[in-house]
PDB file of N, CA and C in Angstrom:
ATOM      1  N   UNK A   1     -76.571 -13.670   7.298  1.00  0.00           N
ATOM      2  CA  UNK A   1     -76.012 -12.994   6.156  1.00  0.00           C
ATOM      3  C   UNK A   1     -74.700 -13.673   5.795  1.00  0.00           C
ATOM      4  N   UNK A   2     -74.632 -13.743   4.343  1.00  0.00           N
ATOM      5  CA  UNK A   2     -73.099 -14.633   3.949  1.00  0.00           C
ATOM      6  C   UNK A   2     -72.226 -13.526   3.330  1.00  0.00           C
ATOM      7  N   UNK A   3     -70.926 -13.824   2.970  1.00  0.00           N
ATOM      8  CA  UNK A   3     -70.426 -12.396   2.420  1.00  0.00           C
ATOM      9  C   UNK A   3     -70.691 -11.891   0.793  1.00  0.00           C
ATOM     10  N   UNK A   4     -71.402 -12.978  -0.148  1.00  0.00           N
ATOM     11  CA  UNK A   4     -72.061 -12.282  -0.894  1.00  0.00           C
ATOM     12  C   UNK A   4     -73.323 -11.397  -0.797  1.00  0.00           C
ATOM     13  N   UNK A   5     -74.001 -11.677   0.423  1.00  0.00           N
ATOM     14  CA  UNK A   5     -74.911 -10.656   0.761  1.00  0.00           C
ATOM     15  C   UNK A   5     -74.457  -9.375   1.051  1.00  0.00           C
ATOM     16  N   UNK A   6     -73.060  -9.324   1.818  1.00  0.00           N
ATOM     17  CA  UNK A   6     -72.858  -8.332   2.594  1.00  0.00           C
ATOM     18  C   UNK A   6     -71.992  -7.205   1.036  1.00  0.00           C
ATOM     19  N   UNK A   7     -71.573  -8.390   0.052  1.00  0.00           N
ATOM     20  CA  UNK A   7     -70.947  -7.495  -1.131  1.00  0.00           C
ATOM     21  C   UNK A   7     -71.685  -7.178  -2.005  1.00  0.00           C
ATOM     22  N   UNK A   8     -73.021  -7.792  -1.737  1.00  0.00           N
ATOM     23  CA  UNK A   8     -73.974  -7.039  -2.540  1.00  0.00           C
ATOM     24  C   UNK A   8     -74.576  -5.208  -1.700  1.00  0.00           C
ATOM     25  N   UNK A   9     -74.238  -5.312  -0.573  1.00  0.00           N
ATOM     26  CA  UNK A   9     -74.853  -4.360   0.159  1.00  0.00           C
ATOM     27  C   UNK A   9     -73.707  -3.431  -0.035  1.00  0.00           C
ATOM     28  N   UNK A  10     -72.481  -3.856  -0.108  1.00  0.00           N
ATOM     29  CA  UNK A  10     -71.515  -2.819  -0.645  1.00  0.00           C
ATOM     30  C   UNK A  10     -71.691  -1.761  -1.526  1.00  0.00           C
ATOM     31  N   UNK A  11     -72.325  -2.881  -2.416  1.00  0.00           N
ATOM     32  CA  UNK A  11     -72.296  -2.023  -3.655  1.00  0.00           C
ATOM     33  C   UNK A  11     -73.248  -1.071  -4.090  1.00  0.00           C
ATOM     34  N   UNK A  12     -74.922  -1.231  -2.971  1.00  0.00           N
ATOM     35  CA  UNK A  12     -75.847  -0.555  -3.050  1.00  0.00           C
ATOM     36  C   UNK A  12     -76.093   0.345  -2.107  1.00  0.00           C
ATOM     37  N   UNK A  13     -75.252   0.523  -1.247  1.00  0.00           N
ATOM     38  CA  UNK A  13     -75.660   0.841   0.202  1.00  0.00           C
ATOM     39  C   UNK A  13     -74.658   2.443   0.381  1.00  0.00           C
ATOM     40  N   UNK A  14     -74.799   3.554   1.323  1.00  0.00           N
ATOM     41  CA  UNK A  14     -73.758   4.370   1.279  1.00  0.00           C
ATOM     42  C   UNK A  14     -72.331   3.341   2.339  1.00  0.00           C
ATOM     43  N   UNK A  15     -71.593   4.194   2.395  1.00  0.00           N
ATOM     44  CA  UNK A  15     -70.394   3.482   3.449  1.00  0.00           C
ATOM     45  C   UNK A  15     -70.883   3.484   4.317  1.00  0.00           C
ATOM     46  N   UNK A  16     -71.458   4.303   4.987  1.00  0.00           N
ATOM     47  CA  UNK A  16     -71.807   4.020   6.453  1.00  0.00           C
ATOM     48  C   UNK A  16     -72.524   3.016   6.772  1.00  0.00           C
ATOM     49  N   UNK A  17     -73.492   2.768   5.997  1.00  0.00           N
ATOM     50  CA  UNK A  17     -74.490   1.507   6.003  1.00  0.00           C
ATOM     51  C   UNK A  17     -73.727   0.078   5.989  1.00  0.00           C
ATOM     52  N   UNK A  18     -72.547   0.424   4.611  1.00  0.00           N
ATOM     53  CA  UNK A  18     -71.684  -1.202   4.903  1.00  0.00           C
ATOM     54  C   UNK A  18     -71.124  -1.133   5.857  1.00  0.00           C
ATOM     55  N   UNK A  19     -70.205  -0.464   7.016  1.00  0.00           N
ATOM     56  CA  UNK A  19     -69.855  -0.487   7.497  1.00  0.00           C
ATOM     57  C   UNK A  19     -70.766  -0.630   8.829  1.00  0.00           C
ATOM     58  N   UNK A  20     -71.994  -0.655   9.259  1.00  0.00           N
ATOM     59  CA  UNK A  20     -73.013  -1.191  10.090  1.00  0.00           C
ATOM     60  C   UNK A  20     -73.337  -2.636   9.758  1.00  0.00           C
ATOM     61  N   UNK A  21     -73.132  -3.050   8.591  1.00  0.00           N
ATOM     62  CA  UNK A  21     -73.557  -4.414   7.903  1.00  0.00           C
ATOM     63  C   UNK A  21     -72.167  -5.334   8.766  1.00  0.00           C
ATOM     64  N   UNK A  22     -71.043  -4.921   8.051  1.00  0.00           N
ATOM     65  CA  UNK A  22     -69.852  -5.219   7.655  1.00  0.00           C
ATOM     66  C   UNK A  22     -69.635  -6.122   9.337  1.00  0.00           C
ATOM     67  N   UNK A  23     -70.105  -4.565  10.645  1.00  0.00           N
ATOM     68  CA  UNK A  23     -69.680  -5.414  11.959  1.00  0.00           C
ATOM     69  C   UNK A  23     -70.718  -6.605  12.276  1.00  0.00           C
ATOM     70  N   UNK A  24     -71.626  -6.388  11.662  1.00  0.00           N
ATOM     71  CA  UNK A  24     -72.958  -7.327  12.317  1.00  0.00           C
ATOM     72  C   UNK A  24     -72.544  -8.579  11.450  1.00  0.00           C
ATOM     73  N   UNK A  25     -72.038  -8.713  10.084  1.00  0.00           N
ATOM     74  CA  UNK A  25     -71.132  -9.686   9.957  1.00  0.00           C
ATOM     75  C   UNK A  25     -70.359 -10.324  10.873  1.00  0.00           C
ATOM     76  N   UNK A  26     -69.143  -9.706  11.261  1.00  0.00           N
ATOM     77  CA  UNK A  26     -68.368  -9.878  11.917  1.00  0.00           C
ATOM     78  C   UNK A  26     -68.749 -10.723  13.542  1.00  0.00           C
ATOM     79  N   UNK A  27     -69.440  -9.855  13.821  1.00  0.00           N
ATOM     80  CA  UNK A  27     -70.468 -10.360  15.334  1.00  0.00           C
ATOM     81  C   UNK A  27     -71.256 -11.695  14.965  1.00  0.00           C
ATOM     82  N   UNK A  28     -71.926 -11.671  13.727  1.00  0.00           N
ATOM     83  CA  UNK A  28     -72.608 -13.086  13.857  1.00  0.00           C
ATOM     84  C   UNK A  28     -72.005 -14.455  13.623  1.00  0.00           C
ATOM     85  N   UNK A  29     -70.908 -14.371  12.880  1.00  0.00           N
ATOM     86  CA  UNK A  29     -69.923 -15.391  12.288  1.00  0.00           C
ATOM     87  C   UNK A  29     -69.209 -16.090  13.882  1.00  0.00           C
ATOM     88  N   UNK A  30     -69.274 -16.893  14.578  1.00  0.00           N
ATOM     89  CA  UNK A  30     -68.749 -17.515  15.763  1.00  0.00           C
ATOM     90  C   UNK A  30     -67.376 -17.598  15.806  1.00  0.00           C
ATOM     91  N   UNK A  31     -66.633 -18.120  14.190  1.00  0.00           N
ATOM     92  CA  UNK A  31     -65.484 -18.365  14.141  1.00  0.00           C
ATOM     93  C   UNK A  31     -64.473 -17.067  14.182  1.00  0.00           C
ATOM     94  N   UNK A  32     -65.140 -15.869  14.386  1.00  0.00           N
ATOM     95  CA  UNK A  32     -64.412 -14.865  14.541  1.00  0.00           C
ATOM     96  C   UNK A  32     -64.776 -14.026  16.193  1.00  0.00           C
ATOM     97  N   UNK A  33     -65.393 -14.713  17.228  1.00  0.00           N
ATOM     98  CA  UNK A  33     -65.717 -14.356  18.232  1.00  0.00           C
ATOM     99  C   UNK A  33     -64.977 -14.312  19.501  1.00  0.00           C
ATOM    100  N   UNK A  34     -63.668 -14.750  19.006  1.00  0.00           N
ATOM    101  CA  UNK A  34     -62.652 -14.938  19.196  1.00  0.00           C
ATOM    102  C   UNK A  34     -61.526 -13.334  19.120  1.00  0.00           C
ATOM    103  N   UNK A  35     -62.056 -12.515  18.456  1.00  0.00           N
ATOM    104  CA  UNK A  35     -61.131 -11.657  17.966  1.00  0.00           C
ATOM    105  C   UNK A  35     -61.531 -10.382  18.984  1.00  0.00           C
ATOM    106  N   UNK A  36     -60.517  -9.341  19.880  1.00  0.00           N
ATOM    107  CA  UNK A  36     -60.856  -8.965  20.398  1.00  0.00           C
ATOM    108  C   UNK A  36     -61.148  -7.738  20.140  1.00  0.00           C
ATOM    109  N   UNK A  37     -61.842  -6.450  20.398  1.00  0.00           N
ATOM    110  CA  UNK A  37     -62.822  -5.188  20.203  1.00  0.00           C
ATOM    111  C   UNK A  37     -61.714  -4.658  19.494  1.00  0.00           C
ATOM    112  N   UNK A  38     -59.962  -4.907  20.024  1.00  0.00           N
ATOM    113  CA  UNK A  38     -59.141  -4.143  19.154  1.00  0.00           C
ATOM    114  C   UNK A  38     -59.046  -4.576  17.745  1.00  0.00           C
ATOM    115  N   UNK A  39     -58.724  -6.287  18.139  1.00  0.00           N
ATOM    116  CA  UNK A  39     -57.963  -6.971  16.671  1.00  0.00           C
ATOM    117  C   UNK A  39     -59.445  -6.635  15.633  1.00  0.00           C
ATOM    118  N   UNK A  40     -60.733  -6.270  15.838  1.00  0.00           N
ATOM    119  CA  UNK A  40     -61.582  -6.236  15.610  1.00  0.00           C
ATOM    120  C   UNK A  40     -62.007  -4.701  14.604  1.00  0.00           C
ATOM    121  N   UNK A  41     -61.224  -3.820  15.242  1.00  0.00           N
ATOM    122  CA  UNK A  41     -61.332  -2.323  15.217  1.00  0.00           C
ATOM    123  C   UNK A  41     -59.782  -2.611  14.272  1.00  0.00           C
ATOM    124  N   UNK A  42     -58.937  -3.014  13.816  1.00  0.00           N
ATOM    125  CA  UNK A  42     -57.988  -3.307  13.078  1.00  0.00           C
ATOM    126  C   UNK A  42     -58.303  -4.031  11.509  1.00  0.00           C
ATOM    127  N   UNK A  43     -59.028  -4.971  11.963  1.00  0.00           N
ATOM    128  CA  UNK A  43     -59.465  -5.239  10.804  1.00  0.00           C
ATOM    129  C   UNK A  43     -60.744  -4.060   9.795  1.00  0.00           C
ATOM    130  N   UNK A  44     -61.311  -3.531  10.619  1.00  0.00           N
ATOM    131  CA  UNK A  44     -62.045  -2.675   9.955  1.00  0.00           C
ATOM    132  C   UNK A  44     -61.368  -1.919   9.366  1.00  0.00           C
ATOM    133  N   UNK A  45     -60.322  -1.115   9.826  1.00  0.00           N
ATOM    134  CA  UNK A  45     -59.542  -0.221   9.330  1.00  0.00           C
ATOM    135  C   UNK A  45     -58.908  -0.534   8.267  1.00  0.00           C
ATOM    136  N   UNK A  46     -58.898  -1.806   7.916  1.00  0.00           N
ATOM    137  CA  UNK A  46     -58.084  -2.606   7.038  1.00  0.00           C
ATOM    138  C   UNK A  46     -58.919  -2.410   5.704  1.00  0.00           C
ATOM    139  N   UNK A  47     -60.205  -2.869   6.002  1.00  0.00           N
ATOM    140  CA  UNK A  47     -60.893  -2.960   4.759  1.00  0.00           C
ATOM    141  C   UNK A  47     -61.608  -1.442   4.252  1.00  0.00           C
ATOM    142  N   UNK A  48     -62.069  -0.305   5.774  1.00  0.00           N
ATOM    143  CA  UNK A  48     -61.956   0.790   5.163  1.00  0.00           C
ATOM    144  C   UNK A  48     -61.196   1.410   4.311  1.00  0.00           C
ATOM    145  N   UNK A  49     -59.861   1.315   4.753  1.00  0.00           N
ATOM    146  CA  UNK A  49     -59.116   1.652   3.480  1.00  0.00           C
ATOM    147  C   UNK A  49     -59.114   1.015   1.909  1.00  0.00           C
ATOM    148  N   UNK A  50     -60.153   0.376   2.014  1.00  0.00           N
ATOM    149  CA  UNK A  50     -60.291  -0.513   0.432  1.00  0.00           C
ATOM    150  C   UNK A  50     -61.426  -0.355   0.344  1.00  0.00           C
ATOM    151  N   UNK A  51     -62.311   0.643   1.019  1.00  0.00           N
ATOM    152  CA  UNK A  51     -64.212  -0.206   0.675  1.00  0.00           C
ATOM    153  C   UNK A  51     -64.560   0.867  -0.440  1.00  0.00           C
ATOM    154  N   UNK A  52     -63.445   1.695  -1.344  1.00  0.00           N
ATOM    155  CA  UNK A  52     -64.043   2.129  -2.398  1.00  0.00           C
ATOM    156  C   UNK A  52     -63.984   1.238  -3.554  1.00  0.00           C
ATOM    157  N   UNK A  53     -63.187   0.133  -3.393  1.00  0.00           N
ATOM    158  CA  UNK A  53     -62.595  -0.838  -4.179  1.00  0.00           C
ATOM    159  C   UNK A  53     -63.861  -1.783  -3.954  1.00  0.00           C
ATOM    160  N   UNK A  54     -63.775  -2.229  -2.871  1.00  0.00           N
ATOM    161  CA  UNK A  54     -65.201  -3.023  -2.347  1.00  0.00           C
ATOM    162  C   UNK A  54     -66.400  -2.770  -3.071  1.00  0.00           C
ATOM    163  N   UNK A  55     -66.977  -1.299  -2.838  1.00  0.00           N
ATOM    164  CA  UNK A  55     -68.422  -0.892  -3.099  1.00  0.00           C
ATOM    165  C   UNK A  55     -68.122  -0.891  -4.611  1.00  0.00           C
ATOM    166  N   UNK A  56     -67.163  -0.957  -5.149  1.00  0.00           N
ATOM    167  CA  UNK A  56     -67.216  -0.895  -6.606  1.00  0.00           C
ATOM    168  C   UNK A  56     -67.047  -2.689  -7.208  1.00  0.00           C
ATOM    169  N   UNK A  57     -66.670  -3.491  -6.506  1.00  0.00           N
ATOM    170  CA  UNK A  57     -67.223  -4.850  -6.614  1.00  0.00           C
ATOM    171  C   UNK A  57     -65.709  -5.304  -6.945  1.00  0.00           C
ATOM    172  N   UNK A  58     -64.837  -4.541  -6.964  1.00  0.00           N
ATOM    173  CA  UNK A  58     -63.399  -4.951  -7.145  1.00  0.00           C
ATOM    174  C   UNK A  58     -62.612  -6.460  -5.771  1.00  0.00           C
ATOM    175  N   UNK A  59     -63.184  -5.746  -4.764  1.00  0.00           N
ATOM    176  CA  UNK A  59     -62.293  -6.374  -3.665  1.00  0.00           C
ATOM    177  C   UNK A  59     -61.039  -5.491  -3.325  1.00  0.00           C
ATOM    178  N   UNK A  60     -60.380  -6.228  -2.405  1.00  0.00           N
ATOM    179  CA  UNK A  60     -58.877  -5.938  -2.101  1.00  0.00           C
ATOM    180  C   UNK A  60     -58.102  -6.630  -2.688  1.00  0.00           C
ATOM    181  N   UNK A  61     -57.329  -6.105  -3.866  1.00  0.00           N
ATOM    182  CA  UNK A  61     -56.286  -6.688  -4.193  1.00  0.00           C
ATOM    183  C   UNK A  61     -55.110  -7.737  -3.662  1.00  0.00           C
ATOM    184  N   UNK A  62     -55.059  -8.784  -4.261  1.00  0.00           N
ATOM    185  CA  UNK A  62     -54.469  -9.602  -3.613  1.00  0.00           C
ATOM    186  C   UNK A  62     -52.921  -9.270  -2.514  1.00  0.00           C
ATOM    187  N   UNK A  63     -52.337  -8.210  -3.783  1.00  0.00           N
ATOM    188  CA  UNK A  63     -50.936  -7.971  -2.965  1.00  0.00           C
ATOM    189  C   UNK A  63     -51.570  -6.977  -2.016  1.00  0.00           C
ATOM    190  N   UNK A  64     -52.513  -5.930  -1.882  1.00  0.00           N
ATOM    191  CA  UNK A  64     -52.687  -5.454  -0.692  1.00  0.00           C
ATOM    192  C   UNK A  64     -53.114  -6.241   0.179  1.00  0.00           C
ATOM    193  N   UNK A  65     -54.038  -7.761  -0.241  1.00  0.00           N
ATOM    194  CA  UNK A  65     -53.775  -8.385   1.267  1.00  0.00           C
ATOM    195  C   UNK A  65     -52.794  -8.837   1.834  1.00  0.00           C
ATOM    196  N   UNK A  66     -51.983  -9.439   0.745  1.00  0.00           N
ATOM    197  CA  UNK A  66     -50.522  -9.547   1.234  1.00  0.00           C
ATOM    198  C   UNK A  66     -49.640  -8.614   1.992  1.00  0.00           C
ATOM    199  N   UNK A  67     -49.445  -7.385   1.854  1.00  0.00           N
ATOM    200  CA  UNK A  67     -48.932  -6.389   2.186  1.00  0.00           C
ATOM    201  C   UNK A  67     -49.760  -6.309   3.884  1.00  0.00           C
ATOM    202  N   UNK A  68     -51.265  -6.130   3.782  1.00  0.00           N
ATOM    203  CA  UNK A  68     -51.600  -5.743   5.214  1.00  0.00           C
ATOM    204  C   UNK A  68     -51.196  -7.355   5.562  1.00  0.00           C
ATOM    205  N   UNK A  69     -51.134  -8.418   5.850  1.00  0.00           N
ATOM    206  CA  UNK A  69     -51.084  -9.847   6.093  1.00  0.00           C
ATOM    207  C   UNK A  69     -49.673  -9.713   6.899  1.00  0.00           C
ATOM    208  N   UNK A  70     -48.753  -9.517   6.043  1.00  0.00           N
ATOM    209  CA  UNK A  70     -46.992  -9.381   6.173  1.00  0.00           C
ATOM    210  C   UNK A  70     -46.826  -8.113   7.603  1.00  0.00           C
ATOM    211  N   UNK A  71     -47.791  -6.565   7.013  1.00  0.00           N
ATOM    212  CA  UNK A  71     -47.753  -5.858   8.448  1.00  0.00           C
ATOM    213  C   UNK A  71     -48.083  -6.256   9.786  1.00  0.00           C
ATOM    214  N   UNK A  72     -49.182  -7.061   9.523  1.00  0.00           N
ATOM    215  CA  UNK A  72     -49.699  -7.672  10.929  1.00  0.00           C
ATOM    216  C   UNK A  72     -48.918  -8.220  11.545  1.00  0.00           C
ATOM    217  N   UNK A  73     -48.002  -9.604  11.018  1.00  0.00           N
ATOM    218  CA  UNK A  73     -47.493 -10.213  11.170  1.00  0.00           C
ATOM    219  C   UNK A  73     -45.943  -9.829  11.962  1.00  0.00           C
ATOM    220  N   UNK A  74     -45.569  -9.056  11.250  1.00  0.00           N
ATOM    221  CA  UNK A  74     -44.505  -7.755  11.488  1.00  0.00           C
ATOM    222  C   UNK A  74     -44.378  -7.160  12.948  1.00  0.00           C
ATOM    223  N   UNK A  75     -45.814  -6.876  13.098  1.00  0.00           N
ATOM    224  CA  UNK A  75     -46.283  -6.180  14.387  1.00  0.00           C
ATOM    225  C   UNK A  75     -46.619  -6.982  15.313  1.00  0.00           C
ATOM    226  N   UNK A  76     -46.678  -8.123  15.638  1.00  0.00           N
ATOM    227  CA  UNK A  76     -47.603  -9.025  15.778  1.00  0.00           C
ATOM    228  C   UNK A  76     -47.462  -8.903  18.042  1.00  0.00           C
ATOM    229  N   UNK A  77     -46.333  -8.769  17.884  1.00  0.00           N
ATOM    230  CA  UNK A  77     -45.713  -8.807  19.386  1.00  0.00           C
ATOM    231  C   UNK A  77     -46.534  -7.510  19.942  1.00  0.00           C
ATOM    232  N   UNK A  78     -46.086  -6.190  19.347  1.00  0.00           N
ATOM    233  CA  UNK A  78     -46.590  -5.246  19.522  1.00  0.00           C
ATOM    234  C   UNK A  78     -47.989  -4.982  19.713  1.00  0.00           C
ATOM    235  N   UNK A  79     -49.099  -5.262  18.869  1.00  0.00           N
ATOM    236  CA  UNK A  79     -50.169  -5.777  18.982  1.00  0.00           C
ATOM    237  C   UNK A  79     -50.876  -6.448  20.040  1.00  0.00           C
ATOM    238  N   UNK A  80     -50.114  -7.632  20.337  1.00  0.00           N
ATOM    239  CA  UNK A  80     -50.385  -8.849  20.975  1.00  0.00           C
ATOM    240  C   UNK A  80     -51.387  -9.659  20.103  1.00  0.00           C
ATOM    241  N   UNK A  81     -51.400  -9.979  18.909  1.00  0.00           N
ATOM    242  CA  UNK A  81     -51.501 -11.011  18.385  1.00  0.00           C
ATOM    243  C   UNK A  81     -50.877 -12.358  18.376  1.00  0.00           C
ATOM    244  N   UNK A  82     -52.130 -13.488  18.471  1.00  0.00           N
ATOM    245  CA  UNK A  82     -51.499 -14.506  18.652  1.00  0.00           C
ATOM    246  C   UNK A  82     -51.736 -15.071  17.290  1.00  0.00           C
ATOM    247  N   UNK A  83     -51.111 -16.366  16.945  1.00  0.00           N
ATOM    248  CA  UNK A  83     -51.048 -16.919  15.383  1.00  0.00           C
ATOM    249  C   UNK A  83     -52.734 -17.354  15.213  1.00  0.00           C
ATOM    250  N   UNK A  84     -53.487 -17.494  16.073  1.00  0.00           N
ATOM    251  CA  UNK A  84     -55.024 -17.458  16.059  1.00  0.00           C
ATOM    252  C   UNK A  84     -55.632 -16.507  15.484  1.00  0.00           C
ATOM    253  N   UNK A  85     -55.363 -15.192  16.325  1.00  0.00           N
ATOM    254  CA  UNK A  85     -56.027 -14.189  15.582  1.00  0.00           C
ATOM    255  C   UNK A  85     -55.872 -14.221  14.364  1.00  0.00           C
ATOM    256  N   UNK A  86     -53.973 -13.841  13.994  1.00  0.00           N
ATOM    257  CA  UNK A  86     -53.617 -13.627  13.205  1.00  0.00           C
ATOM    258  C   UNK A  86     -54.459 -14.772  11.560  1.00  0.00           C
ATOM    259  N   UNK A  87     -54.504 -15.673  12.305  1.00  0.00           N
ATOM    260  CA  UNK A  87     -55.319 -16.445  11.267  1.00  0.00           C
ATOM    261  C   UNK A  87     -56.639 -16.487  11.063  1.00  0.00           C
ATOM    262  N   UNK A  88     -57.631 -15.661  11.881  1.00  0.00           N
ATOM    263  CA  UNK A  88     -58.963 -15.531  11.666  1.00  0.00           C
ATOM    264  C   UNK A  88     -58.940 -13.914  11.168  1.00  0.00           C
ATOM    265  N   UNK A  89     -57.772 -12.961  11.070  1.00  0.00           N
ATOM    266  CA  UNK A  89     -57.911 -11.766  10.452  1.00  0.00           C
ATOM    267  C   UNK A  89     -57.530 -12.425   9.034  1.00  0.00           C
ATOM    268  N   UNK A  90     -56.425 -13.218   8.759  1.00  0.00           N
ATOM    269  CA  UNK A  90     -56.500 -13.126   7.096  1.00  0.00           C
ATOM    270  C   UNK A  90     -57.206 -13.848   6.773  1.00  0.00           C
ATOM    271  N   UNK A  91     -58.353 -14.768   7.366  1.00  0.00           N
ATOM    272  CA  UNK A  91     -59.439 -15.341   7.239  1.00  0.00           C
ATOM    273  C   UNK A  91     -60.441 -14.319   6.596  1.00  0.00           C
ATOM    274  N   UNK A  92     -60.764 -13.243   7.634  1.00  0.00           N
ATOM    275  CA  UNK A  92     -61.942 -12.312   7.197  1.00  0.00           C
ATOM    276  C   UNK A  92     -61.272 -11.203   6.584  1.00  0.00           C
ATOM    277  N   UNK A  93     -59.956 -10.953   6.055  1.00  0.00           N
ATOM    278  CA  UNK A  93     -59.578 -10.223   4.962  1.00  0.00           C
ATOM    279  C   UNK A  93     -59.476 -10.839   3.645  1.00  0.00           C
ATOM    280  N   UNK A  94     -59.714 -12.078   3.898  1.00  0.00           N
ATOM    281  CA  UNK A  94     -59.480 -13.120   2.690  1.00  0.00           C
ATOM    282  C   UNK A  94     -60.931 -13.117   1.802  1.00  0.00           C
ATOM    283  N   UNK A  95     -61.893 -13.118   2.662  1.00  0.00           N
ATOM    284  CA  UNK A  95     -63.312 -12.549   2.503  1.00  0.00           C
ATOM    285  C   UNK A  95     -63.835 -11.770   1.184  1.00  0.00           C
ATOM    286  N   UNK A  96     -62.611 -10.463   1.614  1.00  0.00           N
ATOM    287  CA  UNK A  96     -63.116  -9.740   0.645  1.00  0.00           C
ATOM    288  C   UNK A  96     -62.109  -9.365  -0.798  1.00  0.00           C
ATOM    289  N   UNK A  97     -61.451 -10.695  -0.791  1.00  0.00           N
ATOM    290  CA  UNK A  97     -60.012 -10.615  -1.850  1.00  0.00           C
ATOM    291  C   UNK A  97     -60.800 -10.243  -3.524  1.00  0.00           C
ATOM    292  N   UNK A  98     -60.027  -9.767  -4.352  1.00  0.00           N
ATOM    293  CA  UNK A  98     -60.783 -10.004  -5.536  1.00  0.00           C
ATOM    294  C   UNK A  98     -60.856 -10.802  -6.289  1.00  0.00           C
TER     295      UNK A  98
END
């Protein structure tokens, strides 16, 4: 599955369904296998808060990725993010920009 598949399923699917899609994304992509169950469970939360924007074919607004991008970053110690993660989350938040 590529992420126009998965934004087509956005838009037809209830939330719960994208959000079953959304991880099996996440899981099949290698370059994000790397990210751990938390930084993982972070990013979801990220785009839940946007998947009415999503299922409506909008995306996440650029300055809200900016805004969550800048929080991460912010937090990053706290977290324990390393500049890896940190770069394969605005990787797969970048995903779903509009």
């Amino acid at each position: 599955m590529d992420i126009e598949e998965l934004l087509e399923i956005a838009k037809t699917q209830t939330s719960e369904r994208f959000k079953i899609k959304l991880s099996e994304f996440v899981y099949q992509h290698p370059q994000f296998h790397n990210l751990n169950p938390q930084n993982q469970k972070m990013i979801f939360d990220i785009i839940y808060k946007h998947i009415d924007s999503i299922r409506k074919g909008l995306g996440i607004p650029e300055s809200s990725l900016r805004q969550e991008n800048y929080d991460l970053y912010e937090k990053r110690m706290s977290l324990g993010l390393s500049e890896k993660d940190l770069a394969d989350i605005k990787d797969i938040l970048g995903l779903f920009k509009e």
